[in-house]
Protein backbone atom coordinates (compact mmCIF):
# COMPACT_ATOMS: atom_id res chain seq x y z
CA UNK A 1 -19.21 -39.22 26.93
CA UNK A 2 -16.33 -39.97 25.19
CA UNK A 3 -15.51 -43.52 24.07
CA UNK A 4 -11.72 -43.21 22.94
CA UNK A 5 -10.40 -40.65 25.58
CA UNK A 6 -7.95 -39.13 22.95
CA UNK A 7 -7.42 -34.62 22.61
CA UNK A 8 -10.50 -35.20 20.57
CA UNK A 9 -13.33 -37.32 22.15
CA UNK A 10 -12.22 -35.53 25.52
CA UNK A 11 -13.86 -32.45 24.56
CA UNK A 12 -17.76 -32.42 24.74
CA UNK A 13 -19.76 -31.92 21.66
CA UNK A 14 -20.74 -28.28 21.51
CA UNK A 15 -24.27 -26.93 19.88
CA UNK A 16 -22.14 -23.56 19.22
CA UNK A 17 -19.58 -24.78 16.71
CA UNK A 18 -20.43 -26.18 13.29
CA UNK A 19 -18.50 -27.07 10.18
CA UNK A 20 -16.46 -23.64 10.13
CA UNK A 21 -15.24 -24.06 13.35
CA UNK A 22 -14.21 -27.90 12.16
CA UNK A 23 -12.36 -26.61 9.24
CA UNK A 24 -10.41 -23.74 11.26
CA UNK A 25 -9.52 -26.53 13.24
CA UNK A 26 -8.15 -28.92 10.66
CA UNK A 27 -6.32 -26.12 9.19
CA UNK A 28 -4.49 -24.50 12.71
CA UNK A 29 -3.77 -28.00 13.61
CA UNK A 30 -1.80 -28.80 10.21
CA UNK A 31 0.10 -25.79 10.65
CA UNK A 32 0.84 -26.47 14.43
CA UNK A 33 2.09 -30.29 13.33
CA UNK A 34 3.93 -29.52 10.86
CA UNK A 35 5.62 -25.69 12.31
CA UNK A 36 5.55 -26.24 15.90
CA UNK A 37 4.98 -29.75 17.22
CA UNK A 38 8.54 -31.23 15.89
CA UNK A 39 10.33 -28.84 17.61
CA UNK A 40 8.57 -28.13 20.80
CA UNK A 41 11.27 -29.85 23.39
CA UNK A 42 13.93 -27.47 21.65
CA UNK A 43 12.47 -24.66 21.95
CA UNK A 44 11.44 -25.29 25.54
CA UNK A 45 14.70 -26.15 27.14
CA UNK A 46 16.64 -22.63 24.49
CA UNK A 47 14.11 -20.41 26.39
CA UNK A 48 12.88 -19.03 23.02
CA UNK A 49 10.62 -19.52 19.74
CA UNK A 50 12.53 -18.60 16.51
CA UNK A 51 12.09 -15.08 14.96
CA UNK A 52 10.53 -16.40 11.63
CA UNK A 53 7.70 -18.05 13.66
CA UNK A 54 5.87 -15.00 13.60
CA UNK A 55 6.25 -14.55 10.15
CA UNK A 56 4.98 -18.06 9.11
CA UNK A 57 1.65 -17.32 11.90
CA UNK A 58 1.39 -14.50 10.37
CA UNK A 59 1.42 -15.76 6.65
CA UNK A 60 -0.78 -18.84 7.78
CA UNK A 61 -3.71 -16.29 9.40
CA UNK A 62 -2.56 -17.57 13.18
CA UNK A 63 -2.10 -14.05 14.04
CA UNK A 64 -4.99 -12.32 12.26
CA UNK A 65 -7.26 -14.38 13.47
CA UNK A 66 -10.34 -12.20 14.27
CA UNK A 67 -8.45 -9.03 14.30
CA UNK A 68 -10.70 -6.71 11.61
CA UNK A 69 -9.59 -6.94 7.72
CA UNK A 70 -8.52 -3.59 7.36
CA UNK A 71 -4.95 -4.47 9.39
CA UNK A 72 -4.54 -7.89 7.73
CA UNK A 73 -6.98 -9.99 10.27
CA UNK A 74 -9.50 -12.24 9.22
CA UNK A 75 -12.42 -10.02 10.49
CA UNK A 76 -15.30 -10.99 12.81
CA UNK A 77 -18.47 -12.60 11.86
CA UNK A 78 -19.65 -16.13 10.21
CA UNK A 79 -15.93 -17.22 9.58
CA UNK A 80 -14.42 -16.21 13.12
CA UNK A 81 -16.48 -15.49 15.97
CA UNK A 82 -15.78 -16.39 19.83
CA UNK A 83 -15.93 -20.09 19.45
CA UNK A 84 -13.22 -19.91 16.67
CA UNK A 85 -10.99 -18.26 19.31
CA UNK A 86 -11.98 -20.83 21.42
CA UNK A 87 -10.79 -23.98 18.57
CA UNK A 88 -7.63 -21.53 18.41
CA UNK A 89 -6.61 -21.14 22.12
CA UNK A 90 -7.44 -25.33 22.33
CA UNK A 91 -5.66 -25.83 19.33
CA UNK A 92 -2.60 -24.22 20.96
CA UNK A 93 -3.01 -25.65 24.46
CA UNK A 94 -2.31 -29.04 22.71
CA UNK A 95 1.11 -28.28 22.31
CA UNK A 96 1.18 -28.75 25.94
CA UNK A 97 3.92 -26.31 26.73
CA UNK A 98 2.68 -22.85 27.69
CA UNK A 99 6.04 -20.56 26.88
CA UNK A 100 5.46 -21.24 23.07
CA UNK A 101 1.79 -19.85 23.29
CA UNK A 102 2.35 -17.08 25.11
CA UNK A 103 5.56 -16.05 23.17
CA UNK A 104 3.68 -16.22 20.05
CA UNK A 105 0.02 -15.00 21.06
CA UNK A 106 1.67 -11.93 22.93
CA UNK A 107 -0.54 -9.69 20.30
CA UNK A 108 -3.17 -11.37 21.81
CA UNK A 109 -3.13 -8.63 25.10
CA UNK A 110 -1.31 -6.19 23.99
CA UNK A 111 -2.57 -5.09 20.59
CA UNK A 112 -6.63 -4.93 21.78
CA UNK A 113 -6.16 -1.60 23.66
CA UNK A 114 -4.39 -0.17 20.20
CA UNK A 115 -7.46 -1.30 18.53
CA UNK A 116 -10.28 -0.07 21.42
CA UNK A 117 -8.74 3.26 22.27
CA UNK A 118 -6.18 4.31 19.86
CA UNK A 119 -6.49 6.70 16.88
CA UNK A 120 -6.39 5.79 13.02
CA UNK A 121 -2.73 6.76 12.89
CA UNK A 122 -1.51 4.41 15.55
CA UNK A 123 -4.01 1.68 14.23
CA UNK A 124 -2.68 1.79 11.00
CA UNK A 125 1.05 2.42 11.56
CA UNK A 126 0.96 -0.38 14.79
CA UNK A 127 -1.79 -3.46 13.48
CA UNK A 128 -0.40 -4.41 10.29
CA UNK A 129 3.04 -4.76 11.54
CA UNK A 130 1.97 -7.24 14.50
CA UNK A 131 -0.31 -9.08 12.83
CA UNK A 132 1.91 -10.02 9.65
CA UNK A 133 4.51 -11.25 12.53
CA UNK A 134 6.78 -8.47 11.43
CA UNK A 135 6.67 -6.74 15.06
CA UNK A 136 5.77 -8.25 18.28
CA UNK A 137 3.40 -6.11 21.17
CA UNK A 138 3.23 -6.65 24.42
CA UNK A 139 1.01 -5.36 27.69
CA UNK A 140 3.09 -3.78 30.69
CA UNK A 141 1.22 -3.36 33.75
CA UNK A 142 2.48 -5.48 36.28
CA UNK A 143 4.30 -3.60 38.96
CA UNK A 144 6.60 -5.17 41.59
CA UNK A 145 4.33 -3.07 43.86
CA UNK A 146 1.10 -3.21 42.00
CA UNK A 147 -0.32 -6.72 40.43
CA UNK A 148 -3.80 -7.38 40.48
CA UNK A 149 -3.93 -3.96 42.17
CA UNK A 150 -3.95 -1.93 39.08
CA UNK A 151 -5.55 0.54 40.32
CA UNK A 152 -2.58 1.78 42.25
CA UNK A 153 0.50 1.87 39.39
CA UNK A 154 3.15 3.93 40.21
CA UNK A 155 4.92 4.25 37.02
CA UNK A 156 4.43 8.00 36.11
CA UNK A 157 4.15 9.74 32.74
CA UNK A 158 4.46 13.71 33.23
CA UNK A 159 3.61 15.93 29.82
CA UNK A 160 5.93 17.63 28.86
CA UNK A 161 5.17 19.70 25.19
CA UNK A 162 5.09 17.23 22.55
CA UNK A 163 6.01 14.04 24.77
CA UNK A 164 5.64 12.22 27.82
CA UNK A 165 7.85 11.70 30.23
CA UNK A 166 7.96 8.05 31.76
CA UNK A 167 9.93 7.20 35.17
CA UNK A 168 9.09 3.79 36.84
CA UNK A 169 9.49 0.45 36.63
CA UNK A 170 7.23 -3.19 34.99
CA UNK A 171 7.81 -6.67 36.23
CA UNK A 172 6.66 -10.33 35.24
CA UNK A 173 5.88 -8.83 31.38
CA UNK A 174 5.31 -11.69 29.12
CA UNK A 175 7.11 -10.76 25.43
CA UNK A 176 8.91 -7.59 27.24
CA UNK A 177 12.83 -8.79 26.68
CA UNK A 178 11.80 -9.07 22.84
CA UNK A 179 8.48 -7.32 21.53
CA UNK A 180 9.00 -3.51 19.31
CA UNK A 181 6.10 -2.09 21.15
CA UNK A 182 4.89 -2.03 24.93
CA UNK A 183 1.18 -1.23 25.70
CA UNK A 184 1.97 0.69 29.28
CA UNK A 185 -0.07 1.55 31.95
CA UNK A 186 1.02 4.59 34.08
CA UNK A 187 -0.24 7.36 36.05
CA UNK A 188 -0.80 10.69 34.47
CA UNK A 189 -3.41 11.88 36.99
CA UNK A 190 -4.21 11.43 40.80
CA UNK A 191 -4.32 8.45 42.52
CA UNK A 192 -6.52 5.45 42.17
CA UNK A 193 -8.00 4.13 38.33
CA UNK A 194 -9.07 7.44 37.37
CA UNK A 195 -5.52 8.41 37.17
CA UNK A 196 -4.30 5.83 34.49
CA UNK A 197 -3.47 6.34 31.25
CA UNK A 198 -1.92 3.83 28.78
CA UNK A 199 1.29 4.95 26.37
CA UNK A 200 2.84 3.03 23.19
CA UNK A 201 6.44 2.20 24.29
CA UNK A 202 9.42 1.77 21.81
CA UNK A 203 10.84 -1.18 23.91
CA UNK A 204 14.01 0.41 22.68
CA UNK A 205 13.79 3.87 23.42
CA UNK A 206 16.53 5.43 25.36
CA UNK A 207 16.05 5.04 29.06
CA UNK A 208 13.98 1.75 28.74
CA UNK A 209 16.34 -1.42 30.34
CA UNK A 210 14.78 -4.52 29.70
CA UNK A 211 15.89 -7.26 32.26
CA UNK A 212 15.59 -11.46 31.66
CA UNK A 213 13.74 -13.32 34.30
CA UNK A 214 14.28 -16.84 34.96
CA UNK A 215 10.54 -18.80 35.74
CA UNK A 216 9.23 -21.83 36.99
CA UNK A 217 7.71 -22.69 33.68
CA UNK A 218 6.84 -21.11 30.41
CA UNK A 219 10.03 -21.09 29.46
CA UNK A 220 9.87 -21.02 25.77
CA UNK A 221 8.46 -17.27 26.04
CA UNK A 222 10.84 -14.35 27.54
CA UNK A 223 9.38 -12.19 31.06
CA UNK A 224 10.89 -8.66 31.38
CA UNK A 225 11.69 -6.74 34.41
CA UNK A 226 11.69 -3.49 32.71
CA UNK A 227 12.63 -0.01 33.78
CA UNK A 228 12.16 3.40 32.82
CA UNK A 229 14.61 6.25 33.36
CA UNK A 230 13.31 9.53 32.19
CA UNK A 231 12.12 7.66 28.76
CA UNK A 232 10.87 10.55 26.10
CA UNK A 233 7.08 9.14 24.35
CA UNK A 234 5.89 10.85 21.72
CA UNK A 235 2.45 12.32 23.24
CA UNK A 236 0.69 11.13 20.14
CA UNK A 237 1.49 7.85 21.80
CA UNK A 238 -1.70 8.28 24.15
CA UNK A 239 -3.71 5.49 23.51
CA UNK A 240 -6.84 6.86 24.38
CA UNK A 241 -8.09 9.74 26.50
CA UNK A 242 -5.54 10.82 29.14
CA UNK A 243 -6.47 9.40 32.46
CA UNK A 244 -8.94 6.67 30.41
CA UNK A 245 -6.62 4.32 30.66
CA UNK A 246 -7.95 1.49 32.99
CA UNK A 247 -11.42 1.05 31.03
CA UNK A 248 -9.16 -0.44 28.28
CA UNK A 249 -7.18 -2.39 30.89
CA UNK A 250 -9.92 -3.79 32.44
CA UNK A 251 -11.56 -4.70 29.46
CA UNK A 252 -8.85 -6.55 27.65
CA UNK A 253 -8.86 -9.13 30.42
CA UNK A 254 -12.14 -10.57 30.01
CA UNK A 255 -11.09 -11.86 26.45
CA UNK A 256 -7.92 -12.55 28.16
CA UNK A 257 -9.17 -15.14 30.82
CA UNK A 258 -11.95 -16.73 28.17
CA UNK A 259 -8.63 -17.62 26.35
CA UNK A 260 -7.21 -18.99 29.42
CA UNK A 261 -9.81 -21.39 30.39
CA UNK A 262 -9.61 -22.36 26.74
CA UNK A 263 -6.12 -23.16 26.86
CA UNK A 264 -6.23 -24.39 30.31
CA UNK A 265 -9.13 -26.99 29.74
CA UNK A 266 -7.02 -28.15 26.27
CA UNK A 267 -3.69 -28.65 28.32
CA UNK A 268 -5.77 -31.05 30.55
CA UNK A 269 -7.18 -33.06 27.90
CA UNK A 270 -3.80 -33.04 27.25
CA UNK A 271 -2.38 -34.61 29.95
CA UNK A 272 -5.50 -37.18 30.00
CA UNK A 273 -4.78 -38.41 26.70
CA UNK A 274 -1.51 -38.92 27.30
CA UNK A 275 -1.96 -40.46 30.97
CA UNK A 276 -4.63 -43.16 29.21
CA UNK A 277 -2.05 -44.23 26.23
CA UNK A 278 0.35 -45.19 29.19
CA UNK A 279 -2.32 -46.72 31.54
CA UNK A 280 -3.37 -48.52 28.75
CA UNK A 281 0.80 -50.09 27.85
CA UNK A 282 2.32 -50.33 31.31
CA UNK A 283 2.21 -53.78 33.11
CA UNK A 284 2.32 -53.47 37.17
CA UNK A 285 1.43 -56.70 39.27
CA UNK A 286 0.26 -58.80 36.44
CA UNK A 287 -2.05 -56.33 34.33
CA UNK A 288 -2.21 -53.11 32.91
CA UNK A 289 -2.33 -50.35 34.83
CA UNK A 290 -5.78 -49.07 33.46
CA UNK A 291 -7.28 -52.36 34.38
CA UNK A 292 -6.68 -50.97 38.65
CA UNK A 293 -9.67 -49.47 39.99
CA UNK A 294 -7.97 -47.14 41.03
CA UNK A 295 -6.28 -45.80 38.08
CA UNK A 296 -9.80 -46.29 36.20
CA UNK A 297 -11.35 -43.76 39.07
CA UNK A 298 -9.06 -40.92 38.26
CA UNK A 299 -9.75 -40.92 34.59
CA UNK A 300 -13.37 -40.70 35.50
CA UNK A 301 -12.97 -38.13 37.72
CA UNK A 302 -10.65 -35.94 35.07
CA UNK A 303 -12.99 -36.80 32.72
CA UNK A 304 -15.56 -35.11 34.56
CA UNK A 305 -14.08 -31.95 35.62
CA UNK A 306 -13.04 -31.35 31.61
CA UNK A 307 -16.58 -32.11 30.59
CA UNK A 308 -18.24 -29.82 32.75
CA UNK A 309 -15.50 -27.09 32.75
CA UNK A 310 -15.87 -27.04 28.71
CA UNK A 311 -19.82 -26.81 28.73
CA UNK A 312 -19.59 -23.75 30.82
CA UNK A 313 -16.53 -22.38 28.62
CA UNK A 314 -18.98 -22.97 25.29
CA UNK A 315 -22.23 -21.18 27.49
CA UNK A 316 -19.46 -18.27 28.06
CA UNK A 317 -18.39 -18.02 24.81
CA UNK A 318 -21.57 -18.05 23.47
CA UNK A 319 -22.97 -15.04 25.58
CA UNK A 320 -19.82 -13.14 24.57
CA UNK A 321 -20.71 -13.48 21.06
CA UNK A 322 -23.98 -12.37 21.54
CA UNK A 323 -22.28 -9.32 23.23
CA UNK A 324 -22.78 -9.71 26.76
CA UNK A 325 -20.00 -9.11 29.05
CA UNK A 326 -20.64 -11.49 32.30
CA UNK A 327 -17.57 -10.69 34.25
CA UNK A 328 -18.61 -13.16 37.06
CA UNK A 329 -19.12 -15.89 35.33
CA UNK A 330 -15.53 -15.55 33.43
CA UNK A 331 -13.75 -14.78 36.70
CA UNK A 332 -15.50 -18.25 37.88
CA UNK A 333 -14.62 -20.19 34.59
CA UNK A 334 -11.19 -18.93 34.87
CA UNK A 335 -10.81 -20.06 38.50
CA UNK A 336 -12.61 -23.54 37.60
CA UNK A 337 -10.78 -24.26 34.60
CA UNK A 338 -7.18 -24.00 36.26
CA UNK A 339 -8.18 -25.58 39.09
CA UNK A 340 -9.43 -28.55 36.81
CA UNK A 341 -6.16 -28.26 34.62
CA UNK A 342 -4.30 -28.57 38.35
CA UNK A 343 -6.05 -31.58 39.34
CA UNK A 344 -5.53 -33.57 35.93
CA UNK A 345 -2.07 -32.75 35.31
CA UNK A 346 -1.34 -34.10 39.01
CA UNK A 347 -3.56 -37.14 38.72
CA UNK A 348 -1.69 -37.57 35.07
CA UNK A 349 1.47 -37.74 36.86
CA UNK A 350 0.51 -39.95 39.45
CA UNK A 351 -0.51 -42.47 36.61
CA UNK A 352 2.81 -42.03 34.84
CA UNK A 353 4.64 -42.17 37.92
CA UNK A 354 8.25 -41.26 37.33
CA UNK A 355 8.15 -41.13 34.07
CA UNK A 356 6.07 -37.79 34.17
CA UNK A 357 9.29 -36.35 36.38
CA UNK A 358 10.97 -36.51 33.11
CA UNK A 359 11.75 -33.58 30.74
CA UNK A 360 10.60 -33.93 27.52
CA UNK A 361 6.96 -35.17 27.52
CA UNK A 362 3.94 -32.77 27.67
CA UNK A 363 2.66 -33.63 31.02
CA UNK A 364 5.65 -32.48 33.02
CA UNK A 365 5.65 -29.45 30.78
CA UNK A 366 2.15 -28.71 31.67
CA UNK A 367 2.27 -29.58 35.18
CA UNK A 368 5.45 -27.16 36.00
CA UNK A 369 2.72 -24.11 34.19
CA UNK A 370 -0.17 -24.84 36.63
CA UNK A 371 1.05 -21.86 39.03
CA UNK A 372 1.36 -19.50 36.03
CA UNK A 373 -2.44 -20.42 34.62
CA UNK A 374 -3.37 -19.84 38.15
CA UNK A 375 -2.05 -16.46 38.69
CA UNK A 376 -1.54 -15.17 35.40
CA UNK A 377 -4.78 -13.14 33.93
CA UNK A 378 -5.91 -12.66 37.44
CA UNK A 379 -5.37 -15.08 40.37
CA UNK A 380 -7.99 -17.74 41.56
CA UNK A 381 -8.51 -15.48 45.31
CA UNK A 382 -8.98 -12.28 43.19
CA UNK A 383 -11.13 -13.83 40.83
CA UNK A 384 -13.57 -15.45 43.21
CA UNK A 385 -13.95 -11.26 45.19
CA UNK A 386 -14.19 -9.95 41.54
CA UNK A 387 -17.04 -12.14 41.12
CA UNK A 388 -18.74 -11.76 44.68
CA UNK A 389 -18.60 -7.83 44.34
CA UNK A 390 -20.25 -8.46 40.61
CA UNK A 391 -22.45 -10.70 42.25
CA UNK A 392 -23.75 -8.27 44.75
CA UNK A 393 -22.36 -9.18 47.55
């Protein structure tokens, strides 16, 4: 158990990380002090990272991280495996506000189906570019008809000689106001998943309007409404097998929601740390607040949803690496870990009281992103029938 309750002694000892993992942590945490951390409030409330933030994640190894060497990436193996991703997604969830992660992580869904499905020439023309920060990627398949229901896109992409021809429209896309490159889903076949196929988008291709959307939180990363009038794609654009679109779709979110519970579970310990470094100063009715039982009681009871939580993400993680794929028990982690980041960030705020009303401190910022940890990657309800139908029921 921990005996300081700070970031650190919040997160359970794990038997799967040793001294590399430590060092990739020292290192991504410098860089994150020194390049992001000063600035985070400003960011936040412009409703964007700067431009050159990319390039300095890029020069650091932020971006490469685990991506193979060929493209610029660090590679997989001794020096980056699952539970490095998992120091970098904590690493980032420290920050404790969201929009900067997912503005600068974008790559993060958007690039894998380039790498899984696409040929040599798109690998080689596309990687290098994203993961030296030069160009940004991101992953349109959201529909305002279609969300979790992927299976049933609407956005069509007709052949037409040498290109495609794409009519439809994307909404709630993370990165879409300002990324080069759009990893689409649409339908090139009949209905249902057998019909999808996934294009490389010039965001800026003619016929492509990319809209602003105002959110709750996450504000330090743009989300497109985007449309497509009649938009011309090269057809060597296919990434993949026409009409093999959704394997790639569907198998970009398991990393995806691994990440999540990552980042989620890091934002909590988050808000913990922060909650018991006020508990600890405030006076109310003679004595510190942390001396009330009933102040003491809600630490204990964050304290045990984050330990638990993280000693299924590390079993996870580790059965990843070893290259199974357990879909149920990452749609369950995913569902337990927001729910646990939910429940600290509100007990947080009930221990700072007003204060955590406030802009500018990192458990307001993580409590007004609970909704989009919640939904995003796959929402709790669809998570939990995921896993029943894995489960065999």
């Amino acid at each position: 158990m921990p005996d300081s309750l700070d970031f650190d002694s919040l997160r359970p000892k794990s038997p799967f990380m040793g001294d590399s993992h430590g060092l990739w942590r020292a290192q991504l945490r410098r860089f994150i002090d020194r390049e992001i951390m000063p600035y985070v409030d400003q960011w936040d409330e412009a409703g964007a990272i700067p431009r050159d933030l990319f390039l300095r994640a890029g020069a650091f190894g932020l971006l490469g991280a685990g991506y193979p060497v060929e493209y610029g990436g660090t590679g997989r193996g001794p020096d980056y495996d699952s539970h490095h991703g998992i120091v970098t997604s904590e690493e980032l969830g420290r920050i404790g506000a969201g929009g900067i992660t997912a503005a600068l992580m974008i790559h993060g869904i958007g690039l894998p189906p380039v790498l899984a499905l696409g040929d040599a020439a798109m690998k080689a023309r596309i990687a290098p570019e994203v993961l030296a920060g030069r160009q940004q990627i991101s992953l349109a398949i959201t529909e305002p008809d279609a969300g979790s229901d992927v299976a049933n896109l609407q956005t069509r992409a007709v052949r037409d000689g040498d290109i495609y021809r794409v009519n439809g429209s994307k909404l709630y896309i993370t990165g879409g106001c300002t990324s080069h490159w759009l990893t689409t889903a649409v339908r090139t076949g009949g209905p249902g998943a057998g019909g999808i196929s996934l294009l490389l988008i010039d965001g800026n291709a003619k016929g492509v309007t990319r809209n602003l959307l105002k959110k709750q939180g996450w504000w330090a990363s743009d989300t497109a409404e985007i449309f497509f009038d009649d938009v011309e794609v090269p057809a060597e654009n296919l990434i993949g097998a026409e009409n093999g679109g959704f394997y790639g779709i569907m198998a970009n979110f398991n990393g995806e929601r691994l990440g999540m519970a990552a980042g989620a579970l890091s934002a909590a310990r988050a808000c913990v740390e922060d909650a018991v470094v006020w508990a600890r100063q405030r006076q109310t009715f003679g004595k510190r607040l942390a001396d009330h039982q009933v102040v003491r009681h809600k630490v204990a009871q964050m304290v045990q949803k984050i330990a638990t939580s993280t000693a299924w993400l590390d079993q996870c993680a580790w059965r990843v690496s070893q290259g199974e794929t357990p879909v149920a028990d990452l749609c369950l982690l995913k569902v337990q870990a927001t729910e646990t980041l939910e429940f600290c960030a509100r007990e947080a705020s009930q221990i700072f009281g007003g204060a955590s009303y406030m802009r500018g401190s990192r458990i307001e910022r993580v409590y007004r992103e609970v909704r989009v940890n919640a939904i995003g990657g796959g929402s709790e309800e669809i998570m939990r029938d995921l896993a029943a139908r894995q489960l065999g029921l």
